[in-house]
PDB file of N, CA and C in Angstrom:
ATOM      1  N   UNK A   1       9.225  -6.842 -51.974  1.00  0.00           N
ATOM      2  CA  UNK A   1       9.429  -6.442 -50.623  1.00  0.00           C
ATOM      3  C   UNK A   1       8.209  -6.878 -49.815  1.00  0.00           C
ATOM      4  N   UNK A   2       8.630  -7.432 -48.621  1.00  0.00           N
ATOM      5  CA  UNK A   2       7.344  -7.951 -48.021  1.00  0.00           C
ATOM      6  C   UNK A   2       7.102  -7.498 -46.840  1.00  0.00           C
ATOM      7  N   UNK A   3       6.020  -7.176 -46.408  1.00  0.00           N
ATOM      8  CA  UNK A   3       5.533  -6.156 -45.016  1.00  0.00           C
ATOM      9  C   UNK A   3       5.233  -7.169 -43.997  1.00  0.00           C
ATOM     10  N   UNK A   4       6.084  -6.584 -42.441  1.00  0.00           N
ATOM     11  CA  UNK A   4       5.659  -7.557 -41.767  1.00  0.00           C
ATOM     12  C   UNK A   4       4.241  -7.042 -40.849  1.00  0.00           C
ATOM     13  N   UNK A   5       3.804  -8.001 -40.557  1.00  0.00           N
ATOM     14  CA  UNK A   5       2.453  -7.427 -40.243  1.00  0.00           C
ATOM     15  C   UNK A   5       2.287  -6.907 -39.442  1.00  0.00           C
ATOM     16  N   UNK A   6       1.414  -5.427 -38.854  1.00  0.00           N
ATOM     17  CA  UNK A   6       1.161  -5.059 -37.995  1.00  0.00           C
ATOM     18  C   UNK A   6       1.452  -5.497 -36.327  1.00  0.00           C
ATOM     19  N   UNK A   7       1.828  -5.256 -35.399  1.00  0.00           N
ATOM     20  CA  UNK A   7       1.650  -5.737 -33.883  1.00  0.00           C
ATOM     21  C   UNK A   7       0.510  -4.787 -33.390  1.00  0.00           C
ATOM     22  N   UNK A   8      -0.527  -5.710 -32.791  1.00  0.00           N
ATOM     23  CA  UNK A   8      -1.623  -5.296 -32.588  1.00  0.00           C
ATOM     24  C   UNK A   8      -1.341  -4.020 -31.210  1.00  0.00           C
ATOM     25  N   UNK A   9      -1.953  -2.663 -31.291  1.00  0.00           N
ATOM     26  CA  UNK A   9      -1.650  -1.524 -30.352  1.00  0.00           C
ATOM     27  C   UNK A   9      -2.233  -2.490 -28.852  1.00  0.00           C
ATOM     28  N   UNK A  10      -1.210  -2.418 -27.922  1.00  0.00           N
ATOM     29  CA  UNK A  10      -1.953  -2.812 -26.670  1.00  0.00           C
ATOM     30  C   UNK A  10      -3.128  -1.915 -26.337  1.00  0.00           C
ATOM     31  N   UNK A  11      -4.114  -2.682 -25.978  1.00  0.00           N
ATOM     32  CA  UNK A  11      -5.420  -1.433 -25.606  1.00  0.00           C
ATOM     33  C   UNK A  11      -5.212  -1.000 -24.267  1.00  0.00           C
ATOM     34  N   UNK A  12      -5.796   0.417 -24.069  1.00  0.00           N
ATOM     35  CA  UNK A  12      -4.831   1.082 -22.617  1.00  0.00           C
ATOM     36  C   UNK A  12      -6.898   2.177 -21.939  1.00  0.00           C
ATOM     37  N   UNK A  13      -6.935   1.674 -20.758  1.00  0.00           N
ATOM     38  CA  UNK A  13      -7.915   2.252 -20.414  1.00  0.00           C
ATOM     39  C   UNK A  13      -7.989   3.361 -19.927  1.00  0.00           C
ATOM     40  N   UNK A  14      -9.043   3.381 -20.238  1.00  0.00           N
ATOM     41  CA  UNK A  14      -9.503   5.174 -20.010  1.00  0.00           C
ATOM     42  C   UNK A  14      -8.971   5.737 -18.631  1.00  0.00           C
ATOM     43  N   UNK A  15      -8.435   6.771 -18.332  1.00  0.00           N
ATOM     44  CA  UNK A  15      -8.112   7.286 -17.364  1.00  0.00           C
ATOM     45  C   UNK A  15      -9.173   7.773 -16.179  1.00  0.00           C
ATOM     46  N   UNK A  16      -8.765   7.306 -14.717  1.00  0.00           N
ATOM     47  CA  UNK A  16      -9.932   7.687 -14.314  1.00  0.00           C
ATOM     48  C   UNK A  16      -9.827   8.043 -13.064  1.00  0.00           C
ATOM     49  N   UNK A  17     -11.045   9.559 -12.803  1.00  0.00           N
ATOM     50  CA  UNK A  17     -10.754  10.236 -11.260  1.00  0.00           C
ATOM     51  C   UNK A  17     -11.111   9.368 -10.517  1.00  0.00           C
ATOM     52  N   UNK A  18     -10.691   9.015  -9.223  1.00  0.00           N
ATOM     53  CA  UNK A  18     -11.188   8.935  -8.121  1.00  0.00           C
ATOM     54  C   UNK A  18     -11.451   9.990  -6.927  1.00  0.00           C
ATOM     55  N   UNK A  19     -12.655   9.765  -6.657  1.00  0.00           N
ATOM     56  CA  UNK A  19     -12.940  11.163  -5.444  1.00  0.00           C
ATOM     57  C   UNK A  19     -12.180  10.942  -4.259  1.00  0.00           C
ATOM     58  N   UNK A  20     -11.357  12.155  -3.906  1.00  0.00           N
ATOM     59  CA  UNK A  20     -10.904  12.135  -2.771  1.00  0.00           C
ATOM     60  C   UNK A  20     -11.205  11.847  -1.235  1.00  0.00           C
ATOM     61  N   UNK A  21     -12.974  11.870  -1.493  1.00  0.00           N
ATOM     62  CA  UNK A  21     -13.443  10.895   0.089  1.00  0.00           C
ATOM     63  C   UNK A  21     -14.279   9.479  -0.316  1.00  0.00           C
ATOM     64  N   UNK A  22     -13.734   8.622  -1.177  1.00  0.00           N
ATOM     65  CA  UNK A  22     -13.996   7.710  -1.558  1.00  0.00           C
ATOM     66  C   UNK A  22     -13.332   6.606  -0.406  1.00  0.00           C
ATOM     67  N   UNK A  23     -14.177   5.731   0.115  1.00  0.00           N
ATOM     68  CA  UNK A  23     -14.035   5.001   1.384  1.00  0.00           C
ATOM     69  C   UNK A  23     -13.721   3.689   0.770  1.00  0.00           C
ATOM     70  N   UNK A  24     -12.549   3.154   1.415  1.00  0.00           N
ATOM     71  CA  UNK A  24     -12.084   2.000   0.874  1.00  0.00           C
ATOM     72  C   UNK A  24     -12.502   0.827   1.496  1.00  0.00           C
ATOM     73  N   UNK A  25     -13.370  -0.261   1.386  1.00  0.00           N
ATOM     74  CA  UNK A  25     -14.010  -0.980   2.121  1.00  0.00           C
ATOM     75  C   UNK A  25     -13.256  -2.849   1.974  1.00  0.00           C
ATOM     76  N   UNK A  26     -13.077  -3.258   3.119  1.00  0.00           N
ATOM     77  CA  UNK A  26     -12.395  -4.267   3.167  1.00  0.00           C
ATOM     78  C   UNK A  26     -13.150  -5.147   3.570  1.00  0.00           C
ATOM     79  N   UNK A  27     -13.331  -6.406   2.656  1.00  0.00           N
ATOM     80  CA  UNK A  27     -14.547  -8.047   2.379  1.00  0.00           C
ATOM     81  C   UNK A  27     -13.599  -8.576   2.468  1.00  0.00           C
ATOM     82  N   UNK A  28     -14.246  -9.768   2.805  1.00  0.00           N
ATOM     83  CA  UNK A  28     -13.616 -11.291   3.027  1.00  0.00           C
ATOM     84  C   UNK A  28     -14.676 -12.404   2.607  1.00  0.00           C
ATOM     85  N   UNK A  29     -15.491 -11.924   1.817  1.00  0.00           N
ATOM     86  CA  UNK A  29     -16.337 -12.982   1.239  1.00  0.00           C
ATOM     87  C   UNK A  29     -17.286 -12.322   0.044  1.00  0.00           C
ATOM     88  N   UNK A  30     -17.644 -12.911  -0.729  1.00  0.00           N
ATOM     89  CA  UNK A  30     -18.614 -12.423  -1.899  1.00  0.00           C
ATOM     90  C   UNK A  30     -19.523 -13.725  -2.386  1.00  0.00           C
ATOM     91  N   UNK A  31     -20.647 -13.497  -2.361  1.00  0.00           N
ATOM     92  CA  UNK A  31     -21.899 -14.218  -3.085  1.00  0.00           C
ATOM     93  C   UNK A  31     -21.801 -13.842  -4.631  1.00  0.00           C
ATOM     94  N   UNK A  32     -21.609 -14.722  -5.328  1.00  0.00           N
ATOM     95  CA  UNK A  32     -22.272 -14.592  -6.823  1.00  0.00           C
ATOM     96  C   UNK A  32     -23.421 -15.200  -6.638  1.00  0.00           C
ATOM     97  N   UNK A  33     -23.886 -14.523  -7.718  1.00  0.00           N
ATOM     98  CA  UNK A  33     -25.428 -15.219  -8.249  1.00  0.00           C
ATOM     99  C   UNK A  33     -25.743 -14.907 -10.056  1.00  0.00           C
ATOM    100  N   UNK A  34     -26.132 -15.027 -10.792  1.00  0.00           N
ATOM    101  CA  UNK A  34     -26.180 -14.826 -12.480  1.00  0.00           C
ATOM    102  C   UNK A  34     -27.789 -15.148 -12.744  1.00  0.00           C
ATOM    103  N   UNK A  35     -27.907 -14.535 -13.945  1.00  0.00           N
ATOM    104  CA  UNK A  35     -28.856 -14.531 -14.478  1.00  0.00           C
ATOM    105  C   UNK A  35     -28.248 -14.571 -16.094  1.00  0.00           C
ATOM    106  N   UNK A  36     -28.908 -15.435 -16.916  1.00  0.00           N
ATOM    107  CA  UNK A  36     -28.243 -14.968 -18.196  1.00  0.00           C
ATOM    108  C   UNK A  36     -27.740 -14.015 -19.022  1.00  0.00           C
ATOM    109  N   UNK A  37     -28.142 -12.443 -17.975  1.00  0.00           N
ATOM    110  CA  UNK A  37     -27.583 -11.690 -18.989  1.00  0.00           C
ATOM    111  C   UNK A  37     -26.626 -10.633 -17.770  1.00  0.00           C
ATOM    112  N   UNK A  38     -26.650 -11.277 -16.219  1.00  0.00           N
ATOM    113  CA  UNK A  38     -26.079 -10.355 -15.470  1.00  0.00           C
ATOM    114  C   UNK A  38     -25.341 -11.166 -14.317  1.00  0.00           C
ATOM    115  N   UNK A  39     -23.920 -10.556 -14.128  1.00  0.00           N
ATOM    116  CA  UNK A  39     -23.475 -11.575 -13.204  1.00  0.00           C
ATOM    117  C   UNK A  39     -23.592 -10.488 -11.566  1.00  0.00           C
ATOM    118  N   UNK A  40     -24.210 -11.017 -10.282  1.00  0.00           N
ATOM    119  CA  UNK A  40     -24.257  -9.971  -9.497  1.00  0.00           C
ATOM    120  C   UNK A  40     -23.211 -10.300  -8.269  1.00  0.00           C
ATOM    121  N   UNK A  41     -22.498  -9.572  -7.669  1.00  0.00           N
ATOM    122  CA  UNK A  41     -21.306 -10.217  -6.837  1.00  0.00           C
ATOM    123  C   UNK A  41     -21.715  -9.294  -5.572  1.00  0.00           C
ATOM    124  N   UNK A  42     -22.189  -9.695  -4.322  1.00  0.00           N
ATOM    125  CA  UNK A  42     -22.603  -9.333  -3.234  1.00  0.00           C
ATOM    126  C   UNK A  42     -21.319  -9.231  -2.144  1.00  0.00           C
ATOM    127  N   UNK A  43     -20.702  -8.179  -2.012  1.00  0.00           N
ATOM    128  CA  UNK A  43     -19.224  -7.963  -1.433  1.00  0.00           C
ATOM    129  C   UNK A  43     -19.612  -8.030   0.459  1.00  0.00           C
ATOM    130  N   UNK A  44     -19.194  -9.059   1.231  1.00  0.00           N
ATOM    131  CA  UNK A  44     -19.321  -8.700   2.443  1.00  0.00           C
ATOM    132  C   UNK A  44     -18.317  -8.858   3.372  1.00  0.00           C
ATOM    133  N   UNK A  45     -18.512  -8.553   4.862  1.00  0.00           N
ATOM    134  CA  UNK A  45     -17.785  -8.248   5.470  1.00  0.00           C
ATOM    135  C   UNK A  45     -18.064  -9.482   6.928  1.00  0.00           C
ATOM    136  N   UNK A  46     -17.400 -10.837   7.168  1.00  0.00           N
ATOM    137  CA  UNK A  46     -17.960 -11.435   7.878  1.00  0.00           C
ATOM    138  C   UNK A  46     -16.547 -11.654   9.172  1.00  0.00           C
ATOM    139  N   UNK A  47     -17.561 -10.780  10.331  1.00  0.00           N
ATOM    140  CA  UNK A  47     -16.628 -11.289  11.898  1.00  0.00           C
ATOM    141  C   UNK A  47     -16.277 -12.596  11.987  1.00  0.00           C
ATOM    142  N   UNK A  48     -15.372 -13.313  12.782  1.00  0.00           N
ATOM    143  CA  UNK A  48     -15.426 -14.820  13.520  1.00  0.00           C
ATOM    144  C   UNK A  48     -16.394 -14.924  14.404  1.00  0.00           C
ATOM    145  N   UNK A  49     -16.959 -15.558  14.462  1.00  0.00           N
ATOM    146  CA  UNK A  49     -18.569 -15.880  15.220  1.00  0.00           C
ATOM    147  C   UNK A  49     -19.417 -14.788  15.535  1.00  0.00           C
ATOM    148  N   UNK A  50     -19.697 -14.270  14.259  1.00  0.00           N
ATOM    149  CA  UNK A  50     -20.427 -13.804  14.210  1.00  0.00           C
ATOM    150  C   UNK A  50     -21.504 -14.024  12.615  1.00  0.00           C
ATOM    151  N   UNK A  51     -22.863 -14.017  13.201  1.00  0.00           N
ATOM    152  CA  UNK A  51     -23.666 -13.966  11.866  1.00  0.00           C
ATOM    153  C   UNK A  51     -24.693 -12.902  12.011  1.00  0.00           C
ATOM    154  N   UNK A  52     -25.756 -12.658  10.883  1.00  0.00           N
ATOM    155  CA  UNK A  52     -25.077 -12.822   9.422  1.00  0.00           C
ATOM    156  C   UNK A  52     -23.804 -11.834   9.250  1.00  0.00           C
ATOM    157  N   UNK A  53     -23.207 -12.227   7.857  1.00  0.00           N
ATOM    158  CA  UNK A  53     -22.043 -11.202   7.199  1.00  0.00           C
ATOM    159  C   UNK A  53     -23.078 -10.446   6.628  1.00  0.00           C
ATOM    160  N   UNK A  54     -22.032  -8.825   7.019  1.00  0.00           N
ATOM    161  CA  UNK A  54     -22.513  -7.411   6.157  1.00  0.00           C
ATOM    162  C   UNK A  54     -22.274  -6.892   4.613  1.00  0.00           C
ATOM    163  N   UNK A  55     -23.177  -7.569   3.852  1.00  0.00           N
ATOM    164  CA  UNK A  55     -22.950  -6.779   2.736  1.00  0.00           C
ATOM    165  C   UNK A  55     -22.810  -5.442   2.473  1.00  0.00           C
ATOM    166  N   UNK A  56     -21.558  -4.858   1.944  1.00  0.00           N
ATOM    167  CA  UNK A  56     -20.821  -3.451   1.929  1.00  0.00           C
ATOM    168  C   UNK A  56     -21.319  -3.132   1.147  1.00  0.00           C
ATOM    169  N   UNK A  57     -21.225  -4.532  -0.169  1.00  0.00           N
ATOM    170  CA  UNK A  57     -21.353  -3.562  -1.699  1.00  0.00           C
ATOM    171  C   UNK A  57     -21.936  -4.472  -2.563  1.00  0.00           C
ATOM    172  N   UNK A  58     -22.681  -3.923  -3.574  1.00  0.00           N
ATOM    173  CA  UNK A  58     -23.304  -4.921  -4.690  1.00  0.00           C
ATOM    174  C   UNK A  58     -22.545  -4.055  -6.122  1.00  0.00           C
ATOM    175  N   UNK A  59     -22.146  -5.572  -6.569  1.00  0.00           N
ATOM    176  CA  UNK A  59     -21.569  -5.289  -8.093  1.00  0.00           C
ATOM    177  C   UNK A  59     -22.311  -5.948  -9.597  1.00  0.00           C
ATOM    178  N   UNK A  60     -22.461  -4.930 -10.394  1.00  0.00           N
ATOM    179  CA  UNK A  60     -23.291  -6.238 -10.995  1.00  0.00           C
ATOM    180  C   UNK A  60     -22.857  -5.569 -12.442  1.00  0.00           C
ATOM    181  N   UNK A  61     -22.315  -6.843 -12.943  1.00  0.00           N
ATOM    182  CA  UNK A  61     -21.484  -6.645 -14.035  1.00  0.00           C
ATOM    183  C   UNK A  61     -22.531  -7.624 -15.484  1.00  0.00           C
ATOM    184  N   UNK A  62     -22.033  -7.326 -16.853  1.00  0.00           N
ATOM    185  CA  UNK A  62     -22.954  -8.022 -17.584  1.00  0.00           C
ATOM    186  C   UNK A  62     -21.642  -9.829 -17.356  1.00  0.00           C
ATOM    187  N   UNK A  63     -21.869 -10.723 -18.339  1.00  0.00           N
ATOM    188  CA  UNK A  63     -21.312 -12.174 -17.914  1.00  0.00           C
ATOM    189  C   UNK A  63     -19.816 -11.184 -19.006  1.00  0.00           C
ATOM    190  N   UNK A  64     -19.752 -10.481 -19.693  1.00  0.00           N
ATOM    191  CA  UNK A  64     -18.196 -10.282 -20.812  1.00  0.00           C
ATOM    192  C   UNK A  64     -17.394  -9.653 -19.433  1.00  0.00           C
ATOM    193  N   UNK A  65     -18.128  -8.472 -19.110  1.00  0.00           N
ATOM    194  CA  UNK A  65     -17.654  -8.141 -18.088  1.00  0.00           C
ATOM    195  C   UNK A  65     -16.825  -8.801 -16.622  1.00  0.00           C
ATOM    196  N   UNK A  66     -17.435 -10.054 -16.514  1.00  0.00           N
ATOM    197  CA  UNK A  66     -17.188 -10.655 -15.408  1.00  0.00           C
ATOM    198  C   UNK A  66     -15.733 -11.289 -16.060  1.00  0.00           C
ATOM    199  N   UNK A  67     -15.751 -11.937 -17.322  1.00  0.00           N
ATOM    200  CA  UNK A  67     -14.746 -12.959 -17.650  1.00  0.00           C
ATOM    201  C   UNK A  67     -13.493 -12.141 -17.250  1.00  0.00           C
ATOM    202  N   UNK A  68     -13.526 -10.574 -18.457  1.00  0.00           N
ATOM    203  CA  UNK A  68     -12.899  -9.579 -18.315  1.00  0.00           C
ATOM    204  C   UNK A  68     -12.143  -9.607 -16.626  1.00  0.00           C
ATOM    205  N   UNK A  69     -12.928  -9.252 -15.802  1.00  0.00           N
ATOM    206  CA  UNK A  69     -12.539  -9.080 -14.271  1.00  0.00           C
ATOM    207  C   UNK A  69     -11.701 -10.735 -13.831  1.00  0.00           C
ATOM    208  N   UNK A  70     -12.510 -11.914 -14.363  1.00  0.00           N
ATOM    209  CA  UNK A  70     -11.155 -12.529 -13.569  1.00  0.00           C
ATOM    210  C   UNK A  70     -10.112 -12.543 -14.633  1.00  0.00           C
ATOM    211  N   UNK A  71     -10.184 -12.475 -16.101  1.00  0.00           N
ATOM    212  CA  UNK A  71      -8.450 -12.369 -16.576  1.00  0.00           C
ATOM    213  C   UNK A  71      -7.868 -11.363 -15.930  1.00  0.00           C
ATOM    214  N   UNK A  72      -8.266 -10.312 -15.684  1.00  0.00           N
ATOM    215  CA  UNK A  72      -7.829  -9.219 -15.361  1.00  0.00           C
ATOM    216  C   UNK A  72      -6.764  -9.999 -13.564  1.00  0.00           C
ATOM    217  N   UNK A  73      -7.768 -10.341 -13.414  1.00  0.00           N
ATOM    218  CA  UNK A  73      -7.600 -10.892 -11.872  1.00  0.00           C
ATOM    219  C   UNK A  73      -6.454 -11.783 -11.745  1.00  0.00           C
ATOM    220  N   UNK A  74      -6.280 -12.939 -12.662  1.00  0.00           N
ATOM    221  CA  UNK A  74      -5.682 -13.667 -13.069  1.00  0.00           C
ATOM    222  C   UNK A  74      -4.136 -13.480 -13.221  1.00  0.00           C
ATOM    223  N   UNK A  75      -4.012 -12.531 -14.199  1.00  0.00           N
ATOM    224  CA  UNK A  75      -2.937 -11.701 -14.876  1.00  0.00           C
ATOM    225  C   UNK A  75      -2.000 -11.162 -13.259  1.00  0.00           C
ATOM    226  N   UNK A  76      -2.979  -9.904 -12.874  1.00  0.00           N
ATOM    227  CA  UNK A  76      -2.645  -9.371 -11.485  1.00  0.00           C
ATOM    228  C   UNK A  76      -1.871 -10.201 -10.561  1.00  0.00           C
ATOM    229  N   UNK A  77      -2.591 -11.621 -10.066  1.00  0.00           N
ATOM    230  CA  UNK A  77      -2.282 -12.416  -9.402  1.00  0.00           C
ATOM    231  C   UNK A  77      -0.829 -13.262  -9.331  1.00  0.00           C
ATOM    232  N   UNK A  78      -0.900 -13.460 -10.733  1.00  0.00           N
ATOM    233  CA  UNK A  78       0.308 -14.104 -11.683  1.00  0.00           C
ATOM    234  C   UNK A  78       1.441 -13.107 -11.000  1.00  0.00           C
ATOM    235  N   UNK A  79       1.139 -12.072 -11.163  1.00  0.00           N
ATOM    236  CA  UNK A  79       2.245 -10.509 -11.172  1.00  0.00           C
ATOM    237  C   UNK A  79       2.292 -10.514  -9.587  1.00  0.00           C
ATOM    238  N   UNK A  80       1.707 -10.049  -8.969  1.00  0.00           N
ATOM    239  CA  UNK A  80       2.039 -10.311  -7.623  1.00  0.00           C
ATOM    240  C   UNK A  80       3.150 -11.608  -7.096  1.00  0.00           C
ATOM    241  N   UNK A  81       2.657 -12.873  -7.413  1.00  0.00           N
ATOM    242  CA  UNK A  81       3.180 -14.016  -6.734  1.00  0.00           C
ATOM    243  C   UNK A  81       4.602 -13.956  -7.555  1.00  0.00           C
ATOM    244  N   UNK A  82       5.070 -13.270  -9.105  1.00  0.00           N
ATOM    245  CA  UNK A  82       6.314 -12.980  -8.926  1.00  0.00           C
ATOM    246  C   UNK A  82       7.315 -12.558  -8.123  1.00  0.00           C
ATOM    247  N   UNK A  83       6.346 -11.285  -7.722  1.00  0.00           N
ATOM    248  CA  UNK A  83       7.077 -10.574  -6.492  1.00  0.00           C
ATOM    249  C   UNK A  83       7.265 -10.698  -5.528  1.00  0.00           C
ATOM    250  N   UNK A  84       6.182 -11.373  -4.975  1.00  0.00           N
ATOM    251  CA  UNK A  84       6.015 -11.613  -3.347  1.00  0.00           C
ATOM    252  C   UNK A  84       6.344 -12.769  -3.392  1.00  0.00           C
ATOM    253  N   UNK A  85       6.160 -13.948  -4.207  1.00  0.00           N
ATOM    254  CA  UNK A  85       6.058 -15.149  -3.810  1.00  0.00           C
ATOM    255  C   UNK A  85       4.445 -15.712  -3.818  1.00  0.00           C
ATOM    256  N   UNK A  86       4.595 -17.000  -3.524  1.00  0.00           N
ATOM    257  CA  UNK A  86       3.397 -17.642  -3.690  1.00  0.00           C
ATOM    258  C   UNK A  86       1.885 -17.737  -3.110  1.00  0.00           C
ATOM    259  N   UNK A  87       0.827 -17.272  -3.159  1.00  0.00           N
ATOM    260  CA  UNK A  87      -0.365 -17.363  -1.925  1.00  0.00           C
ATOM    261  C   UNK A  87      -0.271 -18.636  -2.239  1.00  0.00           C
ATOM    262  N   UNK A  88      -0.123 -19.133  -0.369  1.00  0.00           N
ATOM    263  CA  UNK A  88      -0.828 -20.527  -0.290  1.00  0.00           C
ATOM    264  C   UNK A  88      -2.057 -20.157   0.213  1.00  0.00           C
ATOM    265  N   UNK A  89      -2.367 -21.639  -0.745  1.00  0.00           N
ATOM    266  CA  UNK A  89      -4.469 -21.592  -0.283  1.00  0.00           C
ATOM    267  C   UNK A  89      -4.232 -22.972   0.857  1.00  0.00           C
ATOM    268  N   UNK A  90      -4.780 -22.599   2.176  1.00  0.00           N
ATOM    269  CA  UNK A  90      -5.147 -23.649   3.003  1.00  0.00           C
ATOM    270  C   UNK A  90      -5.441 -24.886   2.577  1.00  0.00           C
ATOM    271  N   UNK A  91      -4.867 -26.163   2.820  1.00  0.00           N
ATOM    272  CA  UNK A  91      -5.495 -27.297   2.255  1.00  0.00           C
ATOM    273  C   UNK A  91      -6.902 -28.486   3.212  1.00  0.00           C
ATOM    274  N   UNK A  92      -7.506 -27.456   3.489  1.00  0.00           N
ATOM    275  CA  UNK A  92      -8.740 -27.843   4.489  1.00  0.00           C
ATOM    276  C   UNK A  92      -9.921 -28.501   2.766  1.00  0.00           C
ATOM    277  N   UNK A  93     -10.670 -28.955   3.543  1.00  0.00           N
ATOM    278  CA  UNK A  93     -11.979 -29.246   2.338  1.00  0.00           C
ATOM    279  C   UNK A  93     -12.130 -28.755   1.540  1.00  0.00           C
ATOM    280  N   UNK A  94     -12.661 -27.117   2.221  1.00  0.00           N
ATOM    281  CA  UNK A  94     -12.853 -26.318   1.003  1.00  0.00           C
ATOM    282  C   UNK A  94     -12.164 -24.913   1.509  1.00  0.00           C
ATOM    283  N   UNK A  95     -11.705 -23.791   0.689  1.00  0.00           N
ATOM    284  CA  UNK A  95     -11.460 -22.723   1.503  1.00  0.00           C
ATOM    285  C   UNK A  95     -12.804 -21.463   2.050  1.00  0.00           C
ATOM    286  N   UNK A  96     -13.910 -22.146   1.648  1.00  0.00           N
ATOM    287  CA  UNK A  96     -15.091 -21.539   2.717  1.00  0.00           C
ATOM    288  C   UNK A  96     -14.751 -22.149   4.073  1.00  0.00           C
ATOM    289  N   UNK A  97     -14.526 -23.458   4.137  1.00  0.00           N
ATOM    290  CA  UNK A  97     -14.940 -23.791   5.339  1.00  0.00           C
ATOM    291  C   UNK A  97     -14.179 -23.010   6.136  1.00  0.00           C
ATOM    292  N   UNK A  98     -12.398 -23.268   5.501  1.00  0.00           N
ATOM    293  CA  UNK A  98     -11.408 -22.520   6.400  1.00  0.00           C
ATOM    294  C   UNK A  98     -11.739 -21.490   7.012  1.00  0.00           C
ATOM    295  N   UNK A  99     -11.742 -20.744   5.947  1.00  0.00           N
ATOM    296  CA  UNK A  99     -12.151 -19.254   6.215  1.00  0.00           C
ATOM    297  C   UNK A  99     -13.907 -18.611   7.285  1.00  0.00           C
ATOM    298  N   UNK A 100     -14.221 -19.591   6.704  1.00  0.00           N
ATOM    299  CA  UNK A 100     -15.730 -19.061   7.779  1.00  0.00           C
ATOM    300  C   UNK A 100     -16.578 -20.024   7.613  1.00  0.00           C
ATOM    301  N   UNK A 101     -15.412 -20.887   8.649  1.00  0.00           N
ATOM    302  CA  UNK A 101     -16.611 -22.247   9.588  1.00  0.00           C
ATOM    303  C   UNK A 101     -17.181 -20.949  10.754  1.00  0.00           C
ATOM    304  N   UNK A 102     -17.997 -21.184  11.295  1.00  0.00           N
ATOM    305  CA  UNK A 102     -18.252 -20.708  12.906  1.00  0.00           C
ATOM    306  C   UNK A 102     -17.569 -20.789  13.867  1.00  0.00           C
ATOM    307  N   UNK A 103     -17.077 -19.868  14.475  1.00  0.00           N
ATOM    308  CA  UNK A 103     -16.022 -19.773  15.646  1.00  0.00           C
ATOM    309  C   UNK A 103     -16.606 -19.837  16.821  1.00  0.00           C
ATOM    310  N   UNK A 104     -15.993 -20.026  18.075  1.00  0.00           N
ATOM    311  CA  UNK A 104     -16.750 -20.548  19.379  1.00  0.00           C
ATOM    312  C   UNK A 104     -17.600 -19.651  19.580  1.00  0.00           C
ATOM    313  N   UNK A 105     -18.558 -19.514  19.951  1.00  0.00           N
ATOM    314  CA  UNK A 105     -20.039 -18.371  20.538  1.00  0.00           C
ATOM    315  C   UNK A 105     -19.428 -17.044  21.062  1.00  0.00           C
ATOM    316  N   UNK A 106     -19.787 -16.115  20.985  1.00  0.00           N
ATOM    317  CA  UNK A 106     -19.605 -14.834  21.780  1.00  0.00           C
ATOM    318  C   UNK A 106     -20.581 -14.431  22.723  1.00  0.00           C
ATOM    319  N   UNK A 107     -19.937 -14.125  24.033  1.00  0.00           N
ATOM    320  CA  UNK A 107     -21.411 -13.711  24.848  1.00  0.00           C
ATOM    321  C   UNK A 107     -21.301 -12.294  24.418  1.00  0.00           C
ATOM    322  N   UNK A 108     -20.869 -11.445  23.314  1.00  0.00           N
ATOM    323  CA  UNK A 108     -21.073 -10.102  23.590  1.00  0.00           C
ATOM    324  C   UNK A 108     -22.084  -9.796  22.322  1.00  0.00           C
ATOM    325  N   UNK A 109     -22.647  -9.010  22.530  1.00  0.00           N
ATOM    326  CA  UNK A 109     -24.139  -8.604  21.920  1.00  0.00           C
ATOM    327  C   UNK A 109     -23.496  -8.101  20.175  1.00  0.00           C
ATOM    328  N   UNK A 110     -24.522  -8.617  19.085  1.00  0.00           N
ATOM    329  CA  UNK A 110     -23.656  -8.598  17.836  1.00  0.00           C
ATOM    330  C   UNK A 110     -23.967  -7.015  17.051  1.00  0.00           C
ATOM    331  N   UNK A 111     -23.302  -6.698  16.204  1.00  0.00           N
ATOM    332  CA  UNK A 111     -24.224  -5.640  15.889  1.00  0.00           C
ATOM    333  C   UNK A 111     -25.108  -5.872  14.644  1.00  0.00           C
ATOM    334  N   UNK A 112     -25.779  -4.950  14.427  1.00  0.00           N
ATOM    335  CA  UNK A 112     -27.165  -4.601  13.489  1.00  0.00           C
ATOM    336  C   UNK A 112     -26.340  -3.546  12.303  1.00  0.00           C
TER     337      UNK A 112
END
C-alpha cells in the first residue's frame, strides 16, 4: 500500500488588531534605499506643482521581508486585475515622469 504524500498546510497569518483611530494615509510615491541587511521604503505624499513631497511614513523591512511584500503584492495584483480588469500603466518614458513631472507654477504659497 502506498501513501500519497502529504499536501503541504497553507501557512495562514497571525491574526491582527487594528486600533480603532488608526489614520489611513494616502502616497503616491515611495523612495527605496537598502543597505545589505535593510530595505528602507520612504512613503510620500506629492501635490502637482508642488515641491518637496511629504514623507508620511518610513518602512523598513529586513531584504526576506521585502521579497515577501512584493510576492505578496504580486499575487494581490494578479487577483484584483481578475476582477476589475486590467491597470494600464501609461506608456510615457518612464511612469515617474508621468506621474510627477512638474506641473505649471502655482502663485499660491506651498505648505511646510
Amino acid at each position: 500500500m502506498s501513501e500519497k504524500p502529504e499536501k503541504p498546510t497553507p501557512q495562514r497569518l497571525p491574526p491582527m488588531s487594528i486600533p480603532d483611530d488608526i489614520e489611513a494615509i494616502y502616497v503616491n510615491l515611495v523612495r527605496i534605499a537598502h543597505s545589505p541587511s535593510e530595505m528602507v521604503f520612504d512613503f510620500a505624499h506629492l501635490l502637482p506643482g508642488s515641491r518637496p513631497a511629504k514623507v508620511r511614513t518610513r518602512i523598513v523591512m529586513s531584504p526576506l521581508g521585502a521579497k515577501l511584500l512584493q510576492r505578496a503584492l504580486s499575487e494581490n495584483i494578479s487577483r484584483y486585475e481578475k476582477s476589475f480588469g486590467e491597470i494600464s500603466v501609461p506608456g510615457s518614458k518612464s511612469l515617474a515622469d508621468f506621474l510627477f513631472r512638474p506641473g505649471p507654477p502655482s502663485d499660491e504659497p506651498q505648505e511646510e
